[in-house]
Every structure is written in structure tokens, then in C-alpha cells.
N, C-alpha and C. Protein backbone atom coordinates (compact mmCIF):
# COMPACT_ATOMS: atom_id res chain seq x y z
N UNK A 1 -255.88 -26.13 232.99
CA UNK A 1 -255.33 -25.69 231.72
C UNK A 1 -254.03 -24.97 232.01
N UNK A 2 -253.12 -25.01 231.59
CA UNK A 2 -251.79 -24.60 231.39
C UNK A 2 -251.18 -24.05 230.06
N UNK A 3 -251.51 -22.59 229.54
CA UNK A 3 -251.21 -22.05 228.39
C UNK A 3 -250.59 -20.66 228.72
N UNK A 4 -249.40 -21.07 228.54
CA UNK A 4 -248.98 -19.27 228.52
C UNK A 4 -249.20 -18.53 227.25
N UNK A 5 -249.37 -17.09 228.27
CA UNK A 5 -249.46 -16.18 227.03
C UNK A 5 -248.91 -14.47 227.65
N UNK A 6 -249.10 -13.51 227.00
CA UNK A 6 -248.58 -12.10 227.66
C UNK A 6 -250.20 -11.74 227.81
N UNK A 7 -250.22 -10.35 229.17
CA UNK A 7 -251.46 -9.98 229.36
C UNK A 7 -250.85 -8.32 229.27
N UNK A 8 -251.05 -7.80 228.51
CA UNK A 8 -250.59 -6.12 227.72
C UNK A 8 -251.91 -5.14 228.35
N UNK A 9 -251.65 -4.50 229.09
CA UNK A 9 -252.70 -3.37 229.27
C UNK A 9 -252.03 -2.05 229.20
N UNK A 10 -252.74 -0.81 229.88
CA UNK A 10 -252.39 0.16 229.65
C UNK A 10 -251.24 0.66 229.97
N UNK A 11 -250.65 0.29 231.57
CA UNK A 11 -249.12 0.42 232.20
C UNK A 11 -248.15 -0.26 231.31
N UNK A 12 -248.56 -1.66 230.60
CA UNK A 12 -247.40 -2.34 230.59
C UNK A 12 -247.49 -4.03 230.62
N UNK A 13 -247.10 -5.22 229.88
CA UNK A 13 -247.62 -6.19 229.60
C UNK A 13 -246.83 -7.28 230.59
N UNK A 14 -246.78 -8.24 230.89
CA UNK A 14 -246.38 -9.37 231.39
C UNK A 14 -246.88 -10.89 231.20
N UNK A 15 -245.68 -11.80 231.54
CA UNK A 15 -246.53 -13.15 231.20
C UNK A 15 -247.88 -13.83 232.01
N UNK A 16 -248.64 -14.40 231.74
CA UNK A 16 -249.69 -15.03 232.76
C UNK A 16 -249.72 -16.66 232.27
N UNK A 17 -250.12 -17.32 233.00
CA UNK A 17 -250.74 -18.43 232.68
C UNK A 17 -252.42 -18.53 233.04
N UNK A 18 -253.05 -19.21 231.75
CA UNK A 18 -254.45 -19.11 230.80
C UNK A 18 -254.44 -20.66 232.22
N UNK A 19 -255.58 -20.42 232.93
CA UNK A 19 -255.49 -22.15 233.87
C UNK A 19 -256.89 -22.19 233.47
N UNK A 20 -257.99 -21.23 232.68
CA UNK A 20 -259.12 -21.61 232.07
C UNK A 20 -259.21 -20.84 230.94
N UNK A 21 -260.02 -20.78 230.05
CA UNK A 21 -260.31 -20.47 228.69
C UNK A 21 -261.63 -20.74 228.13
N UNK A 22 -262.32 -19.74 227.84
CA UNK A 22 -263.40 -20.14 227.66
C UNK A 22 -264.01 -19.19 226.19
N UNK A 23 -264.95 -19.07 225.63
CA UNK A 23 -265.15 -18.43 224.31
C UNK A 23 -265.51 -17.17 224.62
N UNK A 24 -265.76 -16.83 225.54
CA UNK A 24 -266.17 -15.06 226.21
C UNK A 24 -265.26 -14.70 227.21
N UNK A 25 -263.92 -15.78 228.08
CA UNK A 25 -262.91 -14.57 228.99
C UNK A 25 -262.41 -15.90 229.18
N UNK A 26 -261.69 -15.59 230.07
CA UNK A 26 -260.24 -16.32 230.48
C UNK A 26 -260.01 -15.98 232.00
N UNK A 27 -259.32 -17.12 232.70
CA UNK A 27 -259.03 -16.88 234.05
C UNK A 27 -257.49 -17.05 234.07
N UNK A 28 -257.01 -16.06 234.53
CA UNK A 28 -255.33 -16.06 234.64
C UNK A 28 -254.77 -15.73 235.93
N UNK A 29 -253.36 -16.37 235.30
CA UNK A 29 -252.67 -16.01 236.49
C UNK A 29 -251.30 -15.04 236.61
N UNK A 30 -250.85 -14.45 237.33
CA UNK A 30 -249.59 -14.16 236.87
C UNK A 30 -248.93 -12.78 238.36
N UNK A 31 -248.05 -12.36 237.91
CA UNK A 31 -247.28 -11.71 239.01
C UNK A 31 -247.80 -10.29 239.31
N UNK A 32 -247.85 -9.26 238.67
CA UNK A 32 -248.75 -8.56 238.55
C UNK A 32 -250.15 -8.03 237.27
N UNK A 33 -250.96 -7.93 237.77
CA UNK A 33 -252.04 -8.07 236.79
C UNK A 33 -253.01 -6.33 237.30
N UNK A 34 -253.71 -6.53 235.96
CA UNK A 34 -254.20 -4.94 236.15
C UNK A 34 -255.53 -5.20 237.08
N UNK A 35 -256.11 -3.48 237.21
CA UNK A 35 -257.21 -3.62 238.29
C UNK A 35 -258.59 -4.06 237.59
N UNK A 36 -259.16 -4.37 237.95
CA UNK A 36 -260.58 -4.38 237.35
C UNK A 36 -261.49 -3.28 236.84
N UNK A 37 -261.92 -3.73 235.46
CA UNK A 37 -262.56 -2.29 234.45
C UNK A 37 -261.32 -1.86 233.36
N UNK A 38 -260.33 -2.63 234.06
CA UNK A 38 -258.93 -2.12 232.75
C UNK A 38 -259.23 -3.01 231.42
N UNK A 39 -258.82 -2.29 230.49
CA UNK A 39 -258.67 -2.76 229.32
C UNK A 39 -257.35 -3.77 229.29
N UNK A 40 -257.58 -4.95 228.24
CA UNK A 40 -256.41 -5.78 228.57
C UNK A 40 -256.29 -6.81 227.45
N UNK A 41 -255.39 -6.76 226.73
CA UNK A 41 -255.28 -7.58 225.34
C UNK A 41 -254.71 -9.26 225.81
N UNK A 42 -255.29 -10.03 225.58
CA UNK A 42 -254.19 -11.48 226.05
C UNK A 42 -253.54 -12.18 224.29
N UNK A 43 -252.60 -12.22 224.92
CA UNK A 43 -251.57 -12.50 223.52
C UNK A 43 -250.87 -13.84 223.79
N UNK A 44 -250.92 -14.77 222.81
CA UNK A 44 -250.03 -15.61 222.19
C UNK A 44 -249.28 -16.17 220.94
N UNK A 45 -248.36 -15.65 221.10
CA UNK A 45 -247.80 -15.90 219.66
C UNK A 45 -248.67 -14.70 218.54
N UNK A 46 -249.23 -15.33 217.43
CA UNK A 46 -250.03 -14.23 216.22
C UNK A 46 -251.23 -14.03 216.99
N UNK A 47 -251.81 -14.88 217.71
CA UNK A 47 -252.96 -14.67 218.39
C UNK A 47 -253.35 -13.65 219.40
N UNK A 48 -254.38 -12.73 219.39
CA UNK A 48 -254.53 -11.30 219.75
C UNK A 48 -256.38 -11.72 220.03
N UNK A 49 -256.64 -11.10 221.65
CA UNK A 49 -258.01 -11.15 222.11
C UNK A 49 -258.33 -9.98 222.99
N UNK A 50 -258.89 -9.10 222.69
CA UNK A 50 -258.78 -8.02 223.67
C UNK A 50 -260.32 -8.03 224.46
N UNK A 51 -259.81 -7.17 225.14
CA UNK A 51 -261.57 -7.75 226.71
C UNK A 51 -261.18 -6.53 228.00
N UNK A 52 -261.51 -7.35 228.94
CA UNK A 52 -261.65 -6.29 230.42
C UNK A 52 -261.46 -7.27 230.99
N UNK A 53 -260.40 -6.54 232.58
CA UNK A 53 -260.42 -7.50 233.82
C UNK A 53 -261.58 -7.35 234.15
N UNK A 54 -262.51 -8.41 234.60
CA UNK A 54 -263.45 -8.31 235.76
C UNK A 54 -263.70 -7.76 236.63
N UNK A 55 -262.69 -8.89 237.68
CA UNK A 55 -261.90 -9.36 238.98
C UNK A 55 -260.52 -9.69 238.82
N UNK A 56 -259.33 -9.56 240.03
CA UNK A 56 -258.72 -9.73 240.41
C UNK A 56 -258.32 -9.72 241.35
N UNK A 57 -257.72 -10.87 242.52
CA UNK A 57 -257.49 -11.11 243.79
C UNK A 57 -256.52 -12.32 243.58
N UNK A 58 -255.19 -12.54 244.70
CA UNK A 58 -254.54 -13.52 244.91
C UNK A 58 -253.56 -14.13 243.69
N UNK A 59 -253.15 -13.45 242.82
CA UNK A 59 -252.64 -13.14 241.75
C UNK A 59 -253.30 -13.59 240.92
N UNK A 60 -254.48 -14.00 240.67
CA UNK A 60 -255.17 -14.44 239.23
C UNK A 60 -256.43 -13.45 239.19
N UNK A 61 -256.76 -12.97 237.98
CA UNK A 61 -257.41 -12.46 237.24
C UNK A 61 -258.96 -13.09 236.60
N UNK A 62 -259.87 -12.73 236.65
CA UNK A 62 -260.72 -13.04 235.51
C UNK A 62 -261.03 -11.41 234.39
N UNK A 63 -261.19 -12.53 233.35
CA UNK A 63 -261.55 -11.76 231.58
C UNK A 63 -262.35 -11.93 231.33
N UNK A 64 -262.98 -10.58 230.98
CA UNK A 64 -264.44 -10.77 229.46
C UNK A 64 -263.76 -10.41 228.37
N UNK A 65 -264.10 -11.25 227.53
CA UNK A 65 -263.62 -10.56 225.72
C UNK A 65 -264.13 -9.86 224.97
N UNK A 66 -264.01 -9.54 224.26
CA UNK A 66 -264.83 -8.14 223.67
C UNK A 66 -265.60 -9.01 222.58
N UNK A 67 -265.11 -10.20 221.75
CA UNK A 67 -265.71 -10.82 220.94
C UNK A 67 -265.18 -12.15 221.26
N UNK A 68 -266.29 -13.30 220.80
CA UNK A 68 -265.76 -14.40 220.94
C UNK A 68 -264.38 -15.07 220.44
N UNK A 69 -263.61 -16.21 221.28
CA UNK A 69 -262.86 -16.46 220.50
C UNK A 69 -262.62 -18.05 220.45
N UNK A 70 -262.14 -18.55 219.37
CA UNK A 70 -261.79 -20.53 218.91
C UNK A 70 -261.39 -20.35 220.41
N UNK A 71 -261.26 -21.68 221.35
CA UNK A 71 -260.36 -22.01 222.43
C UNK A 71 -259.49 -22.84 221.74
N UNK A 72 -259.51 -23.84 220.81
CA UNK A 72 -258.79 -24.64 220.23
C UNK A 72 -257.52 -23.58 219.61
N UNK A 73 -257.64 -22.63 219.09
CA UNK A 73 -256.66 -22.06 218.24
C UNK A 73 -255.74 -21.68 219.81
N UNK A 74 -256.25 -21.38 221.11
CA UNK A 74 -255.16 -20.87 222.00
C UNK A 74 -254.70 -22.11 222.66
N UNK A 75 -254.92 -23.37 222.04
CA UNK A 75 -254.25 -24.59 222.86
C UNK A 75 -252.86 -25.05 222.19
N UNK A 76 -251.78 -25.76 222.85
CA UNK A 76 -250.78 -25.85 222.23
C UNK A 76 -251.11 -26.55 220.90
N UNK A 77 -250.18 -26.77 219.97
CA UNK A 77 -250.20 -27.88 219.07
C UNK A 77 -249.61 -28.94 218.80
N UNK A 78 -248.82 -28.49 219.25
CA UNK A 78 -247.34 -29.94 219.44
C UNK A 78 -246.21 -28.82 219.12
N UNK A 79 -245.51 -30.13 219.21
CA UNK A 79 -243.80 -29.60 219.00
C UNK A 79 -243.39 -28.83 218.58
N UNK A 80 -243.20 -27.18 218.05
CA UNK A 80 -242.34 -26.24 217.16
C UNK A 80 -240.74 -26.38 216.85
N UNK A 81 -240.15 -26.58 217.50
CA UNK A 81 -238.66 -26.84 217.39
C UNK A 81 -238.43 -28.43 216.76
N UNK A 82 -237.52 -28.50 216.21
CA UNK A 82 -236.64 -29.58 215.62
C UNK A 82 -236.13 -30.28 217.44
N UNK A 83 -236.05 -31.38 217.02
CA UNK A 83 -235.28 -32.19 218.06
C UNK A 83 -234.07 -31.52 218.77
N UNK A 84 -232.93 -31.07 217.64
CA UNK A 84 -232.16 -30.23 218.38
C UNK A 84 -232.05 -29.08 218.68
N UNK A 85 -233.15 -28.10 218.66
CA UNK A 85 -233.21 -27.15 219.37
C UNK A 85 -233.95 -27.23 220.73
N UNK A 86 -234.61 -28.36 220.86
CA UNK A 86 -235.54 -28.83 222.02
C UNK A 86 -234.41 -28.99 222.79
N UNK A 87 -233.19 -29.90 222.67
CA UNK A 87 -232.21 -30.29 223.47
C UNK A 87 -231.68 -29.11 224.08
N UNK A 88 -231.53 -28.23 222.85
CA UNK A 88 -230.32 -27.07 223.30
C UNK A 88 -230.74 -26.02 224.43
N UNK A 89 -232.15 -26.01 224.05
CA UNK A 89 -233.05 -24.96 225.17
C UNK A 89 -233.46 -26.02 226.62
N UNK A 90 -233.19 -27.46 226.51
CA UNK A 90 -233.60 -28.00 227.84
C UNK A 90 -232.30 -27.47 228.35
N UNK A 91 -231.14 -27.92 227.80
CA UNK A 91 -229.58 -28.07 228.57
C UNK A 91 -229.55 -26.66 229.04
N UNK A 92 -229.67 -25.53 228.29
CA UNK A 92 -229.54 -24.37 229.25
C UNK A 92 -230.03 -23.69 230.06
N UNK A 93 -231.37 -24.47 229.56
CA UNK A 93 -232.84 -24.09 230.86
C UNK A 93 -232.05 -24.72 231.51
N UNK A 94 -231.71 -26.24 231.79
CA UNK A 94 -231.11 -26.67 233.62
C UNK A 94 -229.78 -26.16 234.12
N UNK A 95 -229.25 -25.69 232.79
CA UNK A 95 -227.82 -25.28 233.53
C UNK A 95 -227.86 -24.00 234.10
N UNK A 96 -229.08 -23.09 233.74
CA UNK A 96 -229.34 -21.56 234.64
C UNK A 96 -230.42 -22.08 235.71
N UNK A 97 -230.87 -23.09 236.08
CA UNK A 97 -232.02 -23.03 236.56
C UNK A 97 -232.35 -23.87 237.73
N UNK A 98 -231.46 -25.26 237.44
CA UNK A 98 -231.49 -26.33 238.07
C UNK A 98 -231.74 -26.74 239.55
N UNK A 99 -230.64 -25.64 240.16
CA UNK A 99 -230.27 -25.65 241.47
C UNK A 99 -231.35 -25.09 242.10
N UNK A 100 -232.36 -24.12 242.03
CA UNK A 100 -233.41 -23.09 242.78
C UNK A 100 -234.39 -24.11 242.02
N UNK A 101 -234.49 -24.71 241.10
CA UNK A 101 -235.80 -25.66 240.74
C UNK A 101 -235.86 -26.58 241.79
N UNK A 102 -234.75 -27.17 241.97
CA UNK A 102 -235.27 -28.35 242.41
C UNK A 102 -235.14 -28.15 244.24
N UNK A 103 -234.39 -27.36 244.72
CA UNK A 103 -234.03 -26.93 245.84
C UNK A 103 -234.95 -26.96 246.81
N UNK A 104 -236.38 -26.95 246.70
CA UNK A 104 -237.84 -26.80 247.10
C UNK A 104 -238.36 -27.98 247.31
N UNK A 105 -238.12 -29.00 246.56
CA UNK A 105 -238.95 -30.18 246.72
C UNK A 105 -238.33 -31.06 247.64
N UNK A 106 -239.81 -31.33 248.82
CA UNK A 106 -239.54 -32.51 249.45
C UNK A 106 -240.05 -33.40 249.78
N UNK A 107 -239.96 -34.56 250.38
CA UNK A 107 -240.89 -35.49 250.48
C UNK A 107 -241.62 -35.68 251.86
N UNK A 108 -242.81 -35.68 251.72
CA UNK A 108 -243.64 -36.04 252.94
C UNK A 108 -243.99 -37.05 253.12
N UNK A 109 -243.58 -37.92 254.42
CA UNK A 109 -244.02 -39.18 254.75
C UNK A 109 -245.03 -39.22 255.23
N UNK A 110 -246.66 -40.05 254.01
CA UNK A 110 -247.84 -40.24 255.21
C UNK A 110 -247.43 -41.67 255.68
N UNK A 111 -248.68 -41.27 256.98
CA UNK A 111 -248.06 -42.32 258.16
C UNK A 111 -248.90 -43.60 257.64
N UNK A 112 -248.56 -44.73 257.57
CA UNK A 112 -249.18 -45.91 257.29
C UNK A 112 -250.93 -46.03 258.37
N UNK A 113 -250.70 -45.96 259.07
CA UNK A 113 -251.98 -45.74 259.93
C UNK A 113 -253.30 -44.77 259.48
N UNK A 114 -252.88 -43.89 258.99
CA UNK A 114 -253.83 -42.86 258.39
C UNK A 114 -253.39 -41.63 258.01
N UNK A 115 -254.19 -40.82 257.31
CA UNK A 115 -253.68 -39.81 257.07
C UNK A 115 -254.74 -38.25 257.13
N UNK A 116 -253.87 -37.49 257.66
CA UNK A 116 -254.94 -36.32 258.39
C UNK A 116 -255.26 -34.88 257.41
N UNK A 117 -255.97 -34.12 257.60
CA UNK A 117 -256.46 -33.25 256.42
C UNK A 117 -255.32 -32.45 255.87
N UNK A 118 -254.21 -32.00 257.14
CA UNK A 118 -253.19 -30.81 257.01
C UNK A 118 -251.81 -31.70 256.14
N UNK A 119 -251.80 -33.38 255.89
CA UNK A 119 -250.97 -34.01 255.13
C UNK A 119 -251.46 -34.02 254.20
N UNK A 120 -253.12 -34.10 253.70
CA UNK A 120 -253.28 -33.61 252.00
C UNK A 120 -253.36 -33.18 251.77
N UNK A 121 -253.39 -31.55 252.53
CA UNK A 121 -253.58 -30.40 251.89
C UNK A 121 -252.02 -29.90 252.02
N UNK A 122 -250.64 -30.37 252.52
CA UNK A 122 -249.67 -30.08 251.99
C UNK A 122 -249.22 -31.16 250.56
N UNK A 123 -249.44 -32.46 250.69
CA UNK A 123 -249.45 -32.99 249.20
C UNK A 123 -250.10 -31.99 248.28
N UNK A 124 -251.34 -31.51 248.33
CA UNK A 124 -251.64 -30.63 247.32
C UNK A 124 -251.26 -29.56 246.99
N UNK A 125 -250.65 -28.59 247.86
CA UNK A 125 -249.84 -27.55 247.42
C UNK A 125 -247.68 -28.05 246.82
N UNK A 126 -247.65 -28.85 247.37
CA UNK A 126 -246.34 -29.78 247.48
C UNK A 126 -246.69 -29.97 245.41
N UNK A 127 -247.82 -30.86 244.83
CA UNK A 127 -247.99 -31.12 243.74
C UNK A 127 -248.20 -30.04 242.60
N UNK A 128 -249.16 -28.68 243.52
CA UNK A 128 -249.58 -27.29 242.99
C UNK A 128 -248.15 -26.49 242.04
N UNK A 129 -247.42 -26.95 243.42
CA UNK A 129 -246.16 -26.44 242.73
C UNK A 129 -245.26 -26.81 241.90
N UNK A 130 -245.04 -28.40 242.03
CA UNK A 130 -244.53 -29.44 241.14
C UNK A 130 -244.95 -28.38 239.17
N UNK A 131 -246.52 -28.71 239.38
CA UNK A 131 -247.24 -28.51 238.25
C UNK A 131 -246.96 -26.78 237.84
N UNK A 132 -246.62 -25.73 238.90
CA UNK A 132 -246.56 -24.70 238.46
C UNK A 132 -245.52 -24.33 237.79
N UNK A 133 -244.48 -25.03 238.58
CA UNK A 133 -242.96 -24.59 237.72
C UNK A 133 -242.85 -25.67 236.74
N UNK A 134 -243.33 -27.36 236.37
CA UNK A 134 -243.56 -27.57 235.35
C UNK A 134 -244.18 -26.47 234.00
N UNK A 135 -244.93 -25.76 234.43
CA UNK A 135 -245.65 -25.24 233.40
C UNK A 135 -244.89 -23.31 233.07
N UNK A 136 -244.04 -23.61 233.79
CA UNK A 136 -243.13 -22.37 233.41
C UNK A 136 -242.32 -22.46 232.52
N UNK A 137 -241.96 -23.94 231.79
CA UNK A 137 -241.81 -24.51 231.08
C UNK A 137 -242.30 -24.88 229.49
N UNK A 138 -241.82 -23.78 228.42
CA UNK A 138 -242.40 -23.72 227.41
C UNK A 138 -242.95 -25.23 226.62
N UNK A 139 -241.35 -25.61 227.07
CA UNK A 139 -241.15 -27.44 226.02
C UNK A 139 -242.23 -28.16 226.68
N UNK A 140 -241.64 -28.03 228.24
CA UNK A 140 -242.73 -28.95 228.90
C UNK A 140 -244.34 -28.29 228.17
N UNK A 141 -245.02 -27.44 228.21
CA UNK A 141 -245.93 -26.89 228.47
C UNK A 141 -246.32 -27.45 226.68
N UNK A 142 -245.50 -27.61 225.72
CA UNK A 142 -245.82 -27.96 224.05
C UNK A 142 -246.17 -29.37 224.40
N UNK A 143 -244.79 -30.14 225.28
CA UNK A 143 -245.00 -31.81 225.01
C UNK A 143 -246.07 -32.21 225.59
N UNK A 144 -246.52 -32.00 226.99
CA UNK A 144 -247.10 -32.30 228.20
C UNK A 144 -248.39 -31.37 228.97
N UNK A 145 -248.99 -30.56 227.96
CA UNK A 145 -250.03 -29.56 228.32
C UNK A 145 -251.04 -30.32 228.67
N UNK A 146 -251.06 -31.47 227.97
CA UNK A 146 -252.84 -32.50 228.49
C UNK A 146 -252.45 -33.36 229.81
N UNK A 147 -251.03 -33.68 229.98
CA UNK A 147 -250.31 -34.02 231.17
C UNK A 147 -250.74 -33.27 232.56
N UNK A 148 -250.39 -31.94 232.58
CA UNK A 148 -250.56 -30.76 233.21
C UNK A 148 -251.88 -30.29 233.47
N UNK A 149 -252.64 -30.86 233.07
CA UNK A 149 -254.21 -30.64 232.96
C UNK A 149 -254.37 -31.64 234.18
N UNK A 150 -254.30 -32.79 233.71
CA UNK A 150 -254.52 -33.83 234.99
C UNK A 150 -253.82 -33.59 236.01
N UNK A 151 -252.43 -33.40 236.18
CA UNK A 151 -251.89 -32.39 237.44
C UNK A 151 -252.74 -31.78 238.44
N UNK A 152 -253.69 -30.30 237.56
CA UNK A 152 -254.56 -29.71 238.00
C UNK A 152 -255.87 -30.39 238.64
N UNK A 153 -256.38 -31.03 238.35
CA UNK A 153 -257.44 -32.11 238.61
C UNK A 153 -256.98 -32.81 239.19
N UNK A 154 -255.57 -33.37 239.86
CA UNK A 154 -255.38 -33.78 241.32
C UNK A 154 -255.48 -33.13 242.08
N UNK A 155 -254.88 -31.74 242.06
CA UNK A 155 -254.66 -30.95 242.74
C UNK A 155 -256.15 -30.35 244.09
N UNK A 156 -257.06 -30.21 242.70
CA UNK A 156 -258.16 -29.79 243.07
C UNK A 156 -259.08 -31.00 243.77
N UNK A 157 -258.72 -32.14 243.41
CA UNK A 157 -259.15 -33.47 244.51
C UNK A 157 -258.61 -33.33 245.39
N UNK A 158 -257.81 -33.13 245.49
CA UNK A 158 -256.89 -33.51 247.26
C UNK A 158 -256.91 -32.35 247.95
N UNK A 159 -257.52 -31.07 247.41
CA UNK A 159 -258.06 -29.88 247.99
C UNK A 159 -259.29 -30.55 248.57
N UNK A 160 -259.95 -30.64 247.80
CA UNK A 160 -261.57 -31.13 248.22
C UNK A 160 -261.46 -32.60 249.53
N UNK A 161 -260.65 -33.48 249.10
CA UNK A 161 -260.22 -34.70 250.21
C UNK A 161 -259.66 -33.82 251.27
N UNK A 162 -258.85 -33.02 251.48
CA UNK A 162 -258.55 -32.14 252.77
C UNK A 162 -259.70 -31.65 253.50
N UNK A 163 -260.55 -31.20 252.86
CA UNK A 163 -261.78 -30.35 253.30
C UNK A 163 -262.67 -31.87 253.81
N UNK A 164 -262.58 -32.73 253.00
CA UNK A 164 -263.45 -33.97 253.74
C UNK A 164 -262.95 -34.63 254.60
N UNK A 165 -261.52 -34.61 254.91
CA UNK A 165 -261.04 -35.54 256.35
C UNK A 165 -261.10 -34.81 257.46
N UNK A 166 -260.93 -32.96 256.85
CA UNK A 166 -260.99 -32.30 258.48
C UNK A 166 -262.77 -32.39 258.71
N UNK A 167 -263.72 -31.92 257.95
CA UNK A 167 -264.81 -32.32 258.03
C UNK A 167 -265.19 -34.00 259.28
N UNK A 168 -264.71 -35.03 258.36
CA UNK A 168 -264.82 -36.70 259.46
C UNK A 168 -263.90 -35.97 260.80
N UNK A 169 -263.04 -35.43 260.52
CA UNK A 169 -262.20 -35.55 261.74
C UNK A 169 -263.40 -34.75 262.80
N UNK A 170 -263.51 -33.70 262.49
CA UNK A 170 -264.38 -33.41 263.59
C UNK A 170 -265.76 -33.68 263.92
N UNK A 171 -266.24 -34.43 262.97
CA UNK A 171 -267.56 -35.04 263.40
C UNK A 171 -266.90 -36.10 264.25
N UNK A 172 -265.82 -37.29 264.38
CA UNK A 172 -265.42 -37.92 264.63
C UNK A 172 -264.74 -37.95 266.35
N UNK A 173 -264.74 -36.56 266.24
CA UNK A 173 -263.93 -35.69 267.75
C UNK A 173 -265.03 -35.69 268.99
């Protein structure tokens, strides 16, 4: 799941991304996040859910909510902007942004012969990231949120396929 939203507690609020959602808490992510037992409102747009961190480790968070809430109402809906304001906010998103976006990505050659656990588990962080700074991406994140979903669900295969080739590899050794 890929839904931004702000996470507001007692210090002071910041953005997170929602990568689960559920009708009693939420699992987030984000740069800094409060400690666990804190009070903590998650906000999008008119939408307001207040709860407690759990846990937190490795920059993501888990939430309990204080009352249930729709998951459908915190999923995108489609498009908000007119066509040309979509344009106007891509062109200046790439013209501040472009150069450090793309600056990162590279390509890994697997070898035709086979391929070993430490080449899919860099495809999967290589894609992790693809999908993360995709989703830093408001437009992207309106047009392409069910897109970004499947992203995630590669991601987490080719985690699990890493763990099964080093697994063969060393039964194999």
C-alpha cells in the first residue's frame, strides 16, 4: 500500500507513508516517527484518526486507533487536479528534482547461466527503491497507487526468492 499522509504527535508532525492499513492501526513509514505509548493522530487531507504507536524500529512504525476506521475512505480516488495542473506540477517536480532522482539508478546484469541470492536481493532493493521514490510522488501516488501495490508484492517475492536460492545454494555446497 502506498498512501501518504502526516503523522502529528506531541513534538511535532511529519509526512509518512500508510504501506498497510487496516480498521484498528496502520503500519508506517517515515523519517522520524514518535516512541512507542505516544499519542499520534494520522492525517490525510479532511481525514483525522487518532491512536498510539505500538512499535517502532527501522523507520516504520506500527498504530492502534482509538476507534475504528473505513480503509476505503484513506485510499486514493483518482485524479484531483485538471489536466493542466497535473502537467504544471510534473514539469516542476522534474525541473527541481530530476538530476538526484534519477542519479541512483542502475542496471544489474544477471548472468545468463544463473542467478545467485545476493543478485535478487539487490534487484529487490534496486526495485524497493524504484517504488519508494515513485511513491513520493503525489500524481504518481493518485494515478498509479494499485500500480505501486504490485511493485510491493514483487518486492516482497524476490525477498523471499533470495532467501530460497541462498537456502539451495547451501544445501547444494
Amino acid at each position: 500500500m502506498f498512501v501518504m499522509a502526516s503523522l502529528a504527535a506531541r513534538d511535532g508532525s511529519g509526512p509518512v507513508k500508510v504501506r498497510n492499513l487496516s480498521s484498528s492501526g496502520a503500519l508506517v513509514e517515515g523519517g522520524v516517527l514518535p516512541s512507542p505509548g505516544e499519542a499520534v493522530s494520522l492525517l490525510r487531507g479532511a481525514l483525522r484518526i487518532d491512536g498510539n504507536v505500538v512499535w517502532c524500529r527501522g523507520g516504520k512504525a506500527g498504530l492502534r486507533f482509538d476507534a475504528a476506521v473505513n480503509v476505503s475512505d484513506w485510499l486514493p480516488k483518482g485524479i484531483v487536479q485538471n489536466r493542466n495542473q497535473q502537467s504544471e506540477a510534473l514539469i516542476n517536480h522534474f525541473k527541481a528534482d530530476t538530476v538526484t532522482r534519477l542519479a541512483a539508478f542502475k542496471y544489474h546484469d544477471v548472468a545468463p547461466s544463473g542467478i545467485t541470492a545476493a543478485e535478487v536481493k539487490t534487484l529487490a532493493v534496486d526495485l524497493q527503491v524504484l517504488a519508494d521514490r515513485l511513491a513520493d510522488d503525489d500524481v504518481v501516488i493518485i494515478r498509479h497507487g494499485d500500480k505501486l501495490q504490485i511493485l510491493d508484492a514483487v518486492v516482497q517475492a524476490l525477498d523471499k526468492l533470495a532467501i530460497m536460492t541462498a537456502r539451495d545454494a547451501l544445501k547444494t555446497a
